[in-house]
PDB file of N, CA and C in Angstrom:
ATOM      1  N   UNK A   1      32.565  31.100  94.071  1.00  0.00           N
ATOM      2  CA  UNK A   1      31.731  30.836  92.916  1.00  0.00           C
ATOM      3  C   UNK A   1      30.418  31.582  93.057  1.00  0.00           C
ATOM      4  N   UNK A   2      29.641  31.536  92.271  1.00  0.00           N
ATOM      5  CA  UNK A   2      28.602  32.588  91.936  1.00  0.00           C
ATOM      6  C   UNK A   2      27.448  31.952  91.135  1.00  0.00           C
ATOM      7  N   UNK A   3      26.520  32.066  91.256  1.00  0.00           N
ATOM      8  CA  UNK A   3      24.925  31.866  90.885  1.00  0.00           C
ATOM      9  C   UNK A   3      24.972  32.703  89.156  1.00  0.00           C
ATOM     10  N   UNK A   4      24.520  31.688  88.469  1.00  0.00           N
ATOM     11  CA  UNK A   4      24.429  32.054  87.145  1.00  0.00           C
ATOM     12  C   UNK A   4      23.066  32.951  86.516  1.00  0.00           C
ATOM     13  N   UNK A   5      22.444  32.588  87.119  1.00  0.00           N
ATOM     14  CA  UNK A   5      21.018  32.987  86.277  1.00  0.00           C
ATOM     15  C   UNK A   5      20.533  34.450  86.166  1.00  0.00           C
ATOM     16  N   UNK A   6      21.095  35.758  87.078  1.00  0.00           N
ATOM     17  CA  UNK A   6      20.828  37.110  87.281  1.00  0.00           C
ATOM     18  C   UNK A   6      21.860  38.003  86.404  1.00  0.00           C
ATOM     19  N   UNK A   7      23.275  37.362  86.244  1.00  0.00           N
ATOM     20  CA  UNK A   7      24.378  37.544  85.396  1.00  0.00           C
ATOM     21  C   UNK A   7      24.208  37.493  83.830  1.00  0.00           C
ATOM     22  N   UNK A   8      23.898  36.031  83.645  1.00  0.00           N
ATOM     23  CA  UNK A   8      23.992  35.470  82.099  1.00  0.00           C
ATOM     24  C   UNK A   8      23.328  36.643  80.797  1.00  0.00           C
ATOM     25  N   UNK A   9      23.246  36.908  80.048  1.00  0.00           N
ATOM     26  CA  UNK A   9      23.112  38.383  78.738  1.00  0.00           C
ATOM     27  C   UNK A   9      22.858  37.443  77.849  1.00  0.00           C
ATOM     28  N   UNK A  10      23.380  35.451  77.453  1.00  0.00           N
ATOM     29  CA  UNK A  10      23.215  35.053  76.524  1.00  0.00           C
ATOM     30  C   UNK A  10      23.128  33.791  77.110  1.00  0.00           C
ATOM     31  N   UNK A  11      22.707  32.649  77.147  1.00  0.00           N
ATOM     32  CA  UNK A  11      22.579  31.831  77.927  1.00  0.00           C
ATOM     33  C   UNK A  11      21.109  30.635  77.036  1.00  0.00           C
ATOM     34  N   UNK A  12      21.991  29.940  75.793  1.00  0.00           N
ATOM     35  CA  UNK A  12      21.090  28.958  75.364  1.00  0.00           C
ATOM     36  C   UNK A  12      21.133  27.328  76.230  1.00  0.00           C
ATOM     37  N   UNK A  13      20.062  26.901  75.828  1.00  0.00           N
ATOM     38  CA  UNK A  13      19.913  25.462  76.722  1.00  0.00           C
ATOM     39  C   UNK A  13      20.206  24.291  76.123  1.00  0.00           C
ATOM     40  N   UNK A  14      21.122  23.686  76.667  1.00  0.00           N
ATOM     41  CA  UNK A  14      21.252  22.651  76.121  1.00  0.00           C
ATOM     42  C   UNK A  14      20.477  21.499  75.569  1.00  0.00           C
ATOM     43  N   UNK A  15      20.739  21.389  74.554  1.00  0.00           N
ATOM     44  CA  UNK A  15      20.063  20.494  73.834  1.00  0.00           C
ATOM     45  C   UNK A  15      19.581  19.144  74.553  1.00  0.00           C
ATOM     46  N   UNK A  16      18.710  18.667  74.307  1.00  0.00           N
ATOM     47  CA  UNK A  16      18.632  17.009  74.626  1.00  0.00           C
ATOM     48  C   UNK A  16      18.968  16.105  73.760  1.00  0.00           C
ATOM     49  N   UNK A  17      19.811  15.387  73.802  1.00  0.00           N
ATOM     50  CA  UNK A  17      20.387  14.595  72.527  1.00  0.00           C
ATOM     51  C   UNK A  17      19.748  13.644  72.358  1.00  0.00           C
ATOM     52  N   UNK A  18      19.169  13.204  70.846  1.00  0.00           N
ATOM     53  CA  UNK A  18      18.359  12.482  70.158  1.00  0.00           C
ATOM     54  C   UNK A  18      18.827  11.473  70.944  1.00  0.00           C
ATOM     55  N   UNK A  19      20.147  10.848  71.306  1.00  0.00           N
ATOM     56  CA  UNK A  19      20.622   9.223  71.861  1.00  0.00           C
ATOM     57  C   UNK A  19      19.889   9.290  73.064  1.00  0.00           C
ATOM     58  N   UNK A  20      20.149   9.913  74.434  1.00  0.00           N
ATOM     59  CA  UNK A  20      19.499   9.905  75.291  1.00  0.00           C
ATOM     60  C   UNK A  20      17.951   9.989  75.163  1.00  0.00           C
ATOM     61  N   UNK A  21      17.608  10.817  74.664  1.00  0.00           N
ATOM     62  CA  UNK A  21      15.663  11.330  74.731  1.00  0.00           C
ATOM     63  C   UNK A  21      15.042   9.720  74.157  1.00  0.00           C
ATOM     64  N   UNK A  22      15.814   9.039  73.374  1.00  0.00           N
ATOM     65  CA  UNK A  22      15.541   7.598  72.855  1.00  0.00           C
ATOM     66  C   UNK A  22      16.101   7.190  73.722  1.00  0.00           C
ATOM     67  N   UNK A  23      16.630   6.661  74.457  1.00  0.00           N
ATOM     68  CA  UNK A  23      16.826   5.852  76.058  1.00  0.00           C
ATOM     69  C   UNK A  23      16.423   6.239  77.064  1.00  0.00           C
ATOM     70  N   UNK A  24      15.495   7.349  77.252  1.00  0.00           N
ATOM     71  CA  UNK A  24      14.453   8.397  78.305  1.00  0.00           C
ATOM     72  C   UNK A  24      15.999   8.075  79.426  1.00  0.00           C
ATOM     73  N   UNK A  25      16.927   8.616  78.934  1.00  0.00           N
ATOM     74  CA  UNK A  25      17.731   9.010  79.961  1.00  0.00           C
ATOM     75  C   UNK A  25      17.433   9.953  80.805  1.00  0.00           C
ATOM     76  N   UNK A  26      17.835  10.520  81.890  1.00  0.00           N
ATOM     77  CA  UNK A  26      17.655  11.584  82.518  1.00  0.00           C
ATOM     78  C   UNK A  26      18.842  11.864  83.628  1.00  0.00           C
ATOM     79  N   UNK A  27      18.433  12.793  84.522  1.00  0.00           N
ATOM     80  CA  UNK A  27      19.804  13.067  85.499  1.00  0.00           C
ATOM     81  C   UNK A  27      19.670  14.422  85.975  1.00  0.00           C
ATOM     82  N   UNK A  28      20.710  14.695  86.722  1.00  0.00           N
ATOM     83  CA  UNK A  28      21.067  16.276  87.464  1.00  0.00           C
ATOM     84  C   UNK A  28      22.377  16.355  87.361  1.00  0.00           C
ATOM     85  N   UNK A  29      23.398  17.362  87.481  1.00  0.00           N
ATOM     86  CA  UNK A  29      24.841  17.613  87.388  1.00  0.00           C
ATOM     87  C   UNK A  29      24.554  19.233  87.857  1.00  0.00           C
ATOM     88  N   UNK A  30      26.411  19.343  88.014  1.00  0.00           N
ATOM     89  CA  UNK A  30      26.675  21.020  87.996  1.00  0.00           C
ATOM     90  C   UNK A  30      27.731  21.134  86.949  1.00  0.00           C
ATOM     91  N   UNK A  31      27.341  22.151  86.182  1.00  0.00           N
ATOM     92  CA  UNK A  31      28.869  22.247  85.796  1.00  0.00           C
ATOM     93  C   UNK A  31      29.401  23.716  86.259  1.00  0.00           C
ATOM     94  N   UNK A  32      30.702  23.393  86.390  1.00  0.00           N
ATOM     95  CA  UNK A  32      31.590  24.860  86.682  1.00  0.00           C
ATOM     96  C   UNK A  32      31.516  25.489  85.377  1.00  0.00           C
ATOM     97  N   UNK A  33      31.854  26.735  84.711  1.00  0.00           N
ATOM     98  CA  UNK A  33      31.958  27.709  84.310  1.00  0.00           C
ATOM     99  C   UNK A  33      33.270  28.612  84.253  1.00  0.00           C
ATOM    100  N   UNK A  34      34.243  28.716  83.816  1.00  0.00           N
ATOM    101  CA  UNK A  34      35.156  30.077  84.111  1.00  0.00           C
ATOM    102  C   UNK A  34      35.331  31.319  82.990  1.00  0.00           C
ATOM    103  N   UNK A  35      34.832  32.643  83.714  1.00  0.00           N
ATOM    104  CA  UNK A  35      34.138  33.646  83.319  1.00  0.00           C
ATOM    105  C   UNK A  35      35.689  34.310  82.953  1.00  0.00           C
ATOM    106  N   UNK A  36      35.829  34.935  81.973  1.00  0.00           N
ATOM    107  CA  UNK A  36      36.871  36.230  81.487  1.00  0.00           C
ATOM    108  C   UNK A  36      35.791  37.417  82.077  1.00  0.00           C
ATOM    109  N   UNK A  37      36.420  38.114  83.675  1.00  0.00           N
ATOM    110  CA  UNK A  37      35.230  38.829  84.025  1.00  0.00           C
ATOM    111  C   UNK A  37      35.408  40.142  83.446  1.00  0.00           C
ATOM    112  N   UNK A  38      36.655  40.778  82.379  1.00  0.00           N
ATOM    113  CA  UNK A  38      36.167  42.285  81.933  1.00  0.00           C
ATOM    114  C   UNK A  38      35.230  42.015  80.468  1.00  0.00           C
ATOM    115  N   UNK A  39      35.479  41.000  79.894  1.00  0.00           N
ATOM    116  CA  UNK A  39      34.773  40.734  78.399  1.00  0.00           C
ATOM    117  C   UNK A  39      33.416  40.079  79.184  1.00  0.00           C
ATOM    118  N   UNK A  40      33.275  39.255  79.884  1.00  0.00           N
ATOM    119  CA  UNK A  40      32.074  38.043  79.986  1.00  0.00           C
ATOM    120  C   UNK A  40      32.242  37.048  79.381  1.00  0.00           C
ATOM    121  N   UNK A  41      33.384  36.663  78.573  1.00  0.00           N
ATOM    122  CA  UNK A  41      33.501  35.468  77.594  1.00  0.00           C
ATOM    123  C   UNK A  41      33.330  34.260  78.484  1.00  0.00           C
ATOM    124  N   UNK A  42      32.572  32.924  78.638  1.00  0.00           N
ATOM    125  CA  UNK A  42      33.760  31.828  79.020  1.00  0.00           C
ATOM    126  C   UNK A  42      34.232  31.497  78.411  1.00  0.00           C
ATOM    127  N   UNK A  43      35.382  30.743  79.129  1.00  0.00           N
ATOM    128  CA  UNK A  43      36.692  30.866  78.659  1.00  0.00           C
ATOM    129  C   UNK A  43      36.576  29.086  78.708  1.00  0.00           C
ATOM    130  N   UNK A  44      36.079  28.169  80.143  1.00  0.00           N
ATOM    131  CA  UNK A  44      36.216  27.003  79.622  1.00  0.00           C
ATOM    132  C   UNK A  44      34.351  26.291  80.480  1.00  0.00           C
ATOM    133  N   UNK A  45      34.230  25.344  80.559  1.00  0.00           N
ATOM    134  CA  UNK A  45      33.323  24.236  81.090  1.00  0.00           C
ATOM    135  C   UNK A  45      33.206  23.512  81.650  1.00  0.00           C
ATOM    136  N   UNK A  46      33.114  22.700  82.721  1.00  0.00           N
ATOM    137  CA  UNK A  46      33.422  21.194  82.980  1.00  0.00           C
ATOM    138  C   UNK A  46      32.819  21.077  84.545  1.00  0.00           C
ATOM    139  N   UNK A  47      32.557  19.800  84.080  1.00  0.00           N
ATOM    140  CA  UNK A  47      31.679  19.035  85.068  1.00  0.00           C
ATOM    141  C   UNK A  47      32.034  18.803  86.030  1.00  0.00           C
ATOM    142  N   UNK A  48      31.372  19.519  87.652  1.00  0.00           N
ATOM    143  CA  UNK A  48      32.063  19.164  88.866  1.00  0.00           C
ATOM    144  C   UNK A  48      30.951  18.186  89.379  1.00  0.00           C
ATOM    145  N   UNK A  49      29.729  17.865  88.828  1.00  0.00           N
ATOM    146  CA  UNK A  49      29.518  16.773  89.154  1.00  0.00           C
ATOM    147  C   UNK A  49      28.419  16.057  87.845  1.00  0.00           C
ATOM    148  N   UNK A  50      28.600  14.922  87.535  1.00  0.00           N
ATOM    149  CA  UNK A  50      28.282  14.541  86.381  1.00  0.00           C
ATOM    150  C   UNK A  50      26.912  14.335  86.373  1.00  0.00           C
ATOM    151  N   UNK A  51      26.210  14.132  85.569  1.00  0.00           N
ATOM    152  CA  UNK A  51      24.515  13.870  85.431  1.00  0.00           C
ATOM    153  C   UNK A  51      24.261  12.807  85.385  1.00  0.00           C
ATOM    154  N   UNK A  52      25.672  11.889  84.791  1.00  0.00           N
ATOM    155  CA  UNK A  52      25.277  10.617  84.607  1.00  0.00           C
ATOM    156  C   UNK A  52      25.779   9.727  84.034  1.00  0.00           C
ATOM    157  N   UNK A  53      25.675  10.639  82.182  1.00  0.00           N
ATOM    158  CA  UNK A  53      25.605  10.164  81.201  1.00  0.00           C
ATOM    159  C   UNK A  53      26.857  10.700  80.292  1.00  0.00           C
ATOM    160  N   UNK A  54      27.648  10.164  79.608  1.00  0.00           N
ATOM    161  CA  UNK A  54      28.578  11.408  78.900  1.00  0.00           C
ATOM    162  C   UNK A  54      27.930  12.353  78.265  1.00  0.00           C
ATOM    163  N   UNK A  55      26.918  11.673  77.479  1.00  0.00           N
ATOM    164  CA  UNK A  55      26.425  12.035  76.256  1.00  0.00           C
ATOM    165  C   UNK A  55      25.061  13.687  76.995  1.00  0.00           C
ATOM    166  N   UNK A  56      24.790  13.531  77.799  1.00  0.00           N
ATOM    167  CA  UNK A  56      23.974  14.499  78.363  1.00  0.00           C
ATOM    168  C   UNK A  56      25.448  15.583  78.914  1.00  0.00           C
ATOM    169  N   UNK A  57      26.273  15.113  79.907  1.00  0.00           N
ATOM    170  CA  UNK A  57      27.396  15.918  80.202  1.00  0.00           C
ATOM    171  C   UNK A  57      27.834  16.808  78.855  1.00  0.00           C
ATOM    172  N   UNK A  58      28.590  16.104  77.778  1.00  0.00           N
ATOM    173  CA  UNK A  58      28.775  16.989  76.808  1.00  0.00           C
ATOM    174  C   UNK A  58      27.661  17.461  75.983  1.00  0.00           C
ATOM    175  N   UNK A  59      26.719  17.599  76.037  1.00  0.00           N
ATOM    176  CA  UNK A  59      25.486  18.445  75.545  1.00  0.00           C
ATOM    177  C   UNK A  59      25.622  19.791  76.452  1.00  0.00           C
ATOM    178  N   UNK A  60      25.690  19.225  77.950  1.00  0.00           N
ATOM    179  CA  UNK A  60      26.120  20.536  78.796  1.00  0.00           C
ATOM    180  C   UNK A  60      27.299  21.482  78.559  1.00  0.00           C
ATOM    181  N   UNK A  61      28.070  20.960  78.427  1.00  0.00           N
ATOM    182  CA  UNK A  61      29.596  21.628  78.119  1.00  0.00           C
ATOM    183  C   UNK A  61      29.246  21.946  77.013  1.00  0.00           C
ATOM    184  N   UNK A  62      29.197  21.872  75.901  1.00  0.00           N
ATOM    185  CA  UNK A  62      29.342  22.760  74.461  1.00  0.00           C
ATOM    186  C   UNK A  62      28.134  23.730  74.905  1.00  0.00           C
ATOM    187  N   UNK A  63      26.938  23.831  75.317  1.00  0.00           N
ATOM    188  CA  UNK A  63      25.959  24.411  75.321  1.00  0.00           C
ATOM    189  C   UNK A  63      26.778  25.825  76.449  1.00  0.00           C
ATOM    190  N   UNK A  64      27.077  25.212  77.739  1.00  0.00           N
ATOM    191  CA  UNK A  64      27.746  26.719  78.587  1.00  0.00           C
ATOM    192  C   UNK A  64      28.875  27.122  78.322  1.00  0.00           C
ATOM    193  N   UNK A  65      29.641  26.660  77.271  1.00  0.00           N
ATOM    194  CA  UNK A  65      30.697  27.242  76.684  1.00  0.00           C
ATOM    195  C   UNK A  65      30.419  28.601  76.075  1.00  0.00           C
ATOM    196  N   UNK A  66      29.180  28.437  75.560  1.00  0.00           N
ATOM    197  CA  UNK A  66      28.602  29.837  74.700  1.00  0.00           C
ATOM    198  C   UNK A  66      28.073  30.763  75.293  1.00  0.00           C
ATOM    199  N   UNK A  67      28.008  30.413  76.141  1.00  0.00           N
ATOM    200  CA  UNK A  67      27.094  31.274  77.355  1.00  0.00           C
ATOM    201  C   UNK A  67      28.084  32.772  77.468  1.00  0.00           C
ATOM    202  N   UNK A  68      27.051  33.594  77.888  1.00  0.00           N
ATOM    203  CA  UNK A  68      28.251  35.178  77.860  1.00  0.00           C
ATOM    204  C   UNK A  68      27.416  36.030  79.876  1.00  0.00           C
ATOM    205  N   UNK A  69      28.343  36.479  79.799  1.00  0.00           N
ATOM    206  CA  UNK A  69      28.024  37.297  81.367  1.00  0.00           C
ATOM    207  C   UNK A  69      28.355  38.650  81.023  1.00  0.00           C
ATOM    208  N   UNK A  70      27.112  39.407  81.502  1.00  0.00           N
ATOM    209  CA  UNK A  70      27.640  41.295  81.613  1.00  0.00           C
ATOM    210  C   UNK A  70      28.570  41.201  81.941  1.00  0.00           C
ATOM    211  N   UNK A  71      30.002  41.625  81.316  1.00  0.00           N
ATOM    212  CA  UNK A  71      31.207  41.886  81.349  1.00  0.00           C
ATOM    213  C   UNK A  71      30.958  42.934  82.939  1.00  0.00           C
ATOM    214  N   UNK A  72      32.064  42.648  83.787  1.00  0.00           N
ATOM    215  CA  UNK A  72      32.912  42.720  84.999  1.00  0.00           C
ATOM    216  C   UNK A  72      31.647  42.824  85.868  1.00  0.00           C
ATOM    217  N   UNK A  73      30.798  42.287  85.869  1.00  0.00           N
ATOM    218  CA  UNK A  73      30.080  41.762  86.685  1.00  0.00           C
ATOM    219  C   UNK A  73      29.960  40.268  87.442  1.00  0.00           C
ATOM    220  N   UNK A  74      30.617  39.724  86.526  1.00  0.00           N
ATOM    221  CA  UNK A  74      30.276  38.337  87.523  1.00  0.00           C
ATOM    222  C   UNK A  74      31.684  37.805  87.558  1.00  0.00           C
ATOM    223  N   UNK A  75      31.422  37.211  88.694  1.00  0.00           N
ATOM    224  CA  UNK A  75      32.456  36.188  89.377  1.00  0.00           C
ATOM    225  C   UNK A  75      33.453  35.088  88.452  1.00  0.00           C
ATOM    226  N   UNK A  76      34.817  34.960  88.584  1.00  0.00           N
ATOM    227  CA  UNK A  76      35.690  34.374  87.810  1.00  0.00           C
ATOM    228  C   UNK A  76      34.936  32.564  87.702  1.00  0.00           C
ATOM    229  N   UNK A  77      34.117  32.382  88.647  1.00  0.00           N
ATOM    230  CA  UNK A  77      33.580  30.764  87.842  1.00  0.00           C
ATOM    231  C   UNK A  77      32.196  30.830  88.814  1.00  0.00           C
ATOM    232  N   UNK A  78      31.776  30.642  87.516  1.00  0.00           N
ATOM    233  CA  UNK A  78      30.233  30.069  87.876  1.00  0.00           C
ATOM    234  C   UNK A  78      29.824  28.891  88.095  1.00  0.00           C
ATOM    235  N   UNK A  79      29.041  28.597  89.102  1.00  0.00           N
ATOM    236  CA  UNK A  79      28.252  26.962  89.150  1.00  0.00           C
ATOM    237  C   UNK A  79      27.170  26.971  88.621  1.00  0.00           C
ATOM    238  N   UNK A  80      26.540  26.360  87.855  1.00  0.00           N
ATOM    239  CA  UNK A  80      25.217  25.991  87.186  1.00  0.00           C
ATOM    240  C   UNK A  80      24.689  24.607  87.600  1.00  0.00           C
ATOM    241  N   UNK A  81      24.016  24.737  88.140  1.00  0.00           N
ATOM    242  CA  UNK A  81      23.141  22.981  88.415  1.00  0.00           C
ATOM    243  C   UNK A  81      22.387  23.267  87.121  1.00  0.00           C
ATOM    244  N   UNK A  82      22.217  21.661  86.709  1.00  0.00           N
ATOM    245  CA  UNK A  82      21.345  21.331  85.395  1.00  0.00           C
ATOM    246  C   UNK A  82      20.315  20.032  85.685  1.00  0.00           C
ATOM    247  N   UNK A  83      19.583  19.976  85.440  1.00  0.00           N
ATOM    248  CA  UNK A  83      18.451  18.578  85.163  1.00  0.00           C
ATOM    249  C   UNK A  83      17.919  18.560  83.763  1.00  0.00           C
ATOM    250  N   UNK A  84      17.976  17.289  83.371  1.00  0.00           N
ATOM    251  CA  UNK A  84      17.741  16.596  82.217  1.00  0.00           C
ATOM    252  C   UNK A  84      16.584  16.046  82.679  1.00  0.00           C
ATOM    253  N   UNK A  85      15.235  16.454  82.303  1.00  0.00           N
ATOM    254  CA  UNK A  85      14.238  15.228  82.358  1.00  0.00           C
ATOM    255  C   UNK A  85      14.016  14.886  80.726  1.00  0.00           C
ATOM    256  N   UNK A  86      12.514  14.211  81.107  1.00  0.00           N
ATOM    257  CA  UNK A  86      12.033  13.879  79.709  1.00  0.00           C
ATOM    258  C   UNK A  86      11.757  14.752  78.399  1.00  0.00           C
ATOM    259  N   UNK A  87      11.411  15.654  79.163  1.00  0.00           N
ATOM    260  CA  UNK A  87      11.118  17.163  78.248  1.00  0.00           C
ATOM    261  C   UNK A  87      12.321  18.088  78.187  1.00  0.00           C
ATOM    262  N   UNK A  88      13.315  17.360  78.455  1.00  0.00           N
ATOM    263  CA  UNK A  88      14.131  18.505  78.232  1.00  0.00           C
ATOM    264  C   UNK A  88      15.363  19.115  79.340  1.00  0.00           C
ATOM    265  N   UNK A  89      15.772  19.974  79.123  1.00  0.00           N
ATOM    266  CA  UNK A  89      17.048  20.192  79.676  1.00  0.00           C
ATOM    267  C   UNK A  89      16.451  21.915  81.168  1.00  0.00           C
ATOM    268  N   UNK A  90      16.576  21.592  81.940  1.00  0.00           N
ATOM    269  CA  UNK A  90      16.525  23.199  82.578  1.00  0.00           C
ATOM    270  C   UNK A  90      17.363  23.553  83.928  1.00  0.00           C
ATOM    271  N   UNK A  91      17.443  24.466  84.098  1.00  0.00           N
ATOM    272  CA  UNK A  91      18.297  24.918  85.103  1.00  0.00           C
ATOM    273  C   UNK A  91      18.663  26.254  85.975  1.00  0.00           C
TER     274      UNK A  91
END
């Protein structure tokens, strides 16, 4: 697996979802990533370790689904650590 952040070409942040930010939820997770490495597409998402919450988890997953990598540069799956604080989502 491979470090996301020197790779990524498109790479928006996940949202903080109105339900959580009103329950000052918060948390940390990783999610995996799997890269189509001649396009950069991913291809899928999912949580190898959860943040917490579903509702923050799938904010993560639809958000690195969209995510794109310089084609045949990066590694067939990426790990991304994420934290959810109060302000927001970063990683």
């Amino acid at each position: 697996m491979s470090s996301a952040k020197a790779m990524a070409v498109y790479a928006p942040r996940p949202p903080y979802p109105y339900e959580a930010r009103a329950h000052k939820i918060t948390g940390s997770g990783v999610c995996v990533v799997d890269v189509d490495t001649p396009s950069g597409n991913v291809t899928n998402a999912s949580m190898s370790q959860s943040i917490g919450n579903p509702v923050l988890d799938d904010a993560t997953v639809t958000a690195f689904r969209q995510w794109r990598f310089r084609p045949g540069t990066t590694a067939p799956k990426v790990r991304i650590p994420i934290t959810f604080t109060l302000t927001g989502a970063s990683y």
